[in-house]
Protein backbone atom coordinates (compact mmCIF):
# COMPACT_ATOMS: atom_id res chain seq x y z
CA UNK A 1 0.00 0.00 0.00
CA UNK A 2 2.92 2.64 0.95
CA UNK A 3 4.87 1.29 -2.41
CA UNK A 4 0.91 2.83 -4.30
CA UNK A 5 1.24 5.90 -2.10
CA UNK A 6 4.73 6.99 -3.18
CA UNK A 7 4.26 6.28 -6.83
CA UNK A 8 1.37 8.30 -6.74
CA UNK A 9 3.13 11.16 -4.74
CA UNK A 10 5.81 10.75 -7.35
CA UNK A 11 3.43 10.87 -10.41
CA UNK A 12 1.44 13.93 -8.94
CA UNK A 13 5.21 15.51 -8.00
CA UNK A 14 6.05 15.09 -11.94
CA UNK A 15 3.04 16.33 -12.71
CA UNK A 16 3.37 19.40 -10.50
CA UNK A 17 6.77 20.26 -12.20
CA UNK A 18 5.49 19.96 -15.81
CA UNK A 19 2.76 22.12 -15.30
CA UNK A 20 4.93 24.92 -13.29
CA UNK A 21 7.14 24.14 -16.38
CA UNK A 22 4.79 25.05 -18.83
CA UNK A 23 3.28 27.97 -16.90
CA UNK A 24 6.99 29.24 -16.78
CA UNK A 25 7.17 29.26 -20.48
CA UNK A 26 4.06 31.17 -21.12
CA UNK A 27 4.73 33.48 -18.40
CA UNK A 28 8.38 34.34 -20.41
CA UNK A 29 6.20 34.28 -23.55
CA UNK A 30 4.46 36.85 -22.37
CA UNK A 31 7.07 38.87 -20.93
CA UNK A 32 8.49 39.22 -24.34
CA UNK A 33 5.05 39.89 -25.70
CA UNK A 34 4.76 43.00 -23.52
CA UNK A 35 8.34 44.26 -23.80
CA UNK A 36 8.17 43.85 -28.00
CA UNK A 37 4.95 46.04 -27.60
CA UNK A 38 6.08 48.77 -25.35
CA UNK A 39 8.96 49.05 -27.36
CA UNK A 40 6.58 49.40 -30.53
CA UNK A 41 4.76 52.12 -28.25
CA UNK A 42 7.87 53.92 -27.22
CA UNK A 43 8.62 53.90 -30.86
CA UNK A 44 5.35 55.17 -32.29
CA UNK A 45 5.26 57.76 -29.34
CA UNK A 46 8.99 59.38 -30.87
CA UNK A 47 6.82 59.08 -33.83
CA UNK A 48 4.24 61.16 -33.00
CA UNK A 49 6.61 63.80 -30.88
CA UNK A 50 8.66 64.10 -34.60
CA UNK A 51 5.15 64.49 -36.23
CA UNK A 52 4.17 67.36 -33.50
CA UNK A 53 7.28 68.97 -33.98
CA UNK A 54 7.19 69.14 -38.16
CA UNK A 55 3.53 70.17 -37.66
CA UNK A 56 4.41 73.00 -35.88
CA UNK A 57 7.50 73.88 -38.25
CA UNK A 58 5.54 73.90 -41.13
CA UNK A 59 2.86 76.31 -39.02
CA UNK A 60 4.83 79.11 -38.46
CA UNK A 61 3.11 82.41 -38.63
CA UNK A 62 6.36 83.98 -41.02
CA UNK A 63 5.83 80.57 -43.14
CA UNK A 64 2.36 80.72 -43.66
CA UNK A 65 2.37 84.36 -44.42
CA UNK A 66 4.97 83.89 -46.96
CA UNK A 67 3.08 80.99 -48.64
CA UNK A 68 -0.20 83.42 -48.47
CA UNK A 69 1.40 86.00 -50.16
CA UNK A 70 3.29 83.68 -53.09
CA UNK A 71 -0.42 82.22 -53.62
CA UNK A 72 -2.07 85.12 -53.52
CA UNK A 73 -2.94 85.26 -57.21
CA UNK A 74 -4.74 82.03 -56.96
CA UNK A 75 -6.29 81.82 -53.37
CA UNK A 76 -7.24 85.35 -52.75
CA UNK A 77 -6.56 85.31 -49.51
CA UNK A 78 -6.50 88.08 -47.25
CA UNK A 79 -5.49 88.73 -44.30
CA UNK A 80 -8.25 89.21 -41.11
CA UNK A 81 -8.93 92.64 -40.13
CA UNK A 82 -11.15 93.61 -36.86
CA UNK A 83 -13.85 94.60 -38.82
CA UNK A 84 -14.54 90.93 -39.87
CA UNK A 85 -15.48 90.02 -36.42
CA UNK A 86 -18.43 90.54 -34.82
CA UNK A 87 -20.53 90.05 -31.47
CA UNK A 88 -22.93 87.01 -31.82
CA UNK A 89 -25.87 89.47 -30.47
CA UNK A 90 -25.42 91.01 -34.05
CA UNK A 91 -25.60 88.13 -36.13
CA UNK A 92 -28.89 87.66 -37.87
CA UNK A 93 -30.32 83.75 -37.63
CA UNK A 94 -32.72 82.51 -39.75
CA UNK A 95 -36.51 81.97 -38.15
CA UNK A 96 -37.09 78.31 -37.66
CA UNK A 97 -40.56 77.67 -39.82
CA UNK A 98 -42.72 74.71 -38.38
CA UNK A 99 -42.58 72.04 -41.10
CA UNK A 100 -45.65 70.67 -40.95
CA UNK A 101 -49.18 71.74 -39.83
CA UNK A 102 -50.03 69.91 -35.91
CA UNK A 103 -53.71 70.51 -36.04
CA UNK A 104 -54.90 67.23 -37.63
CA UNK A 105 -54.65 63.94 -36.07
CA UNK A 106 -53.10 61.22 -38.65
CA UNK A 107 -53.49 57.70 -38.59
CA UNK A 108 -51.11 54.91 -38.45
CA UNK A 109 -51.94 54.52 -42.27
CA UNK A 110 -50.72 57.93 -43.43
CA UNK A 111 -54.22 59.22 -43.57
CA UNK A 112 -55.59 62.18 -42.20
CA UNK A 113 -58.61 61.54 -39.92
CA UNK A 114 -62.19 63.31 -41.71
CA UNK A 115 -63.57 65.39 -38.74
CA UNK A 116 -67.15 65.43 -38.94
């Protein structure tokens, strides 16, 4: 009966160690998962810093004023004056019109209920 009892220990020790074994492995699998991936972040982040910084190269005020003026011919732009701004109270809105007349009752059909 004891020669049963220590196989069984053994077996279930064996067992024990393959499955730490394997849970080791995917645990280092993983650990190289998430480095490869913050390394793709850090990457893409230096990315988007170089991406910032051309964006606001290319948006100077000197540079875009320049471009404005060689392009004038075919753009028209202009530059904005005070006058072109104004307070909202000043701004005329157009008066909402009610679309559709609420007097009748309709029907589920479409039709318009006869009033006697």
């Amino acid at each position: 009966m004891k020669s049963i009892l220590y196989i069984l220990s053994a077996m279930a020790v064996m067992g024990l160690a393959f499955w730490a074994y394997q849970e080791n492995y995917k645990t280092q699998q993983s650990l190289r998962v998430v480095e490869r991936l913050q390394g793709e972040i850090g990457k893409r982040r230096e990315a988007i810093a170089i991406l910032r910084a051309e964006w606001a190269y290319l948006n100077r005020p000197d540079r875009l004023r320049d471009l404005a003026g060689l392009n004038f011919e075919r753009l028209g732009l202009l530059p904005l004056t005070p006058e072109q701004f104004a307070r909202v109270d000043q701004i005329a809105f157009p008066v909402r019109a009610v679309p559709f007349d609420l007097q009748g009752t309709v029907l589920t059909s479409g039709e318009e209920e006869q009033q006697p």
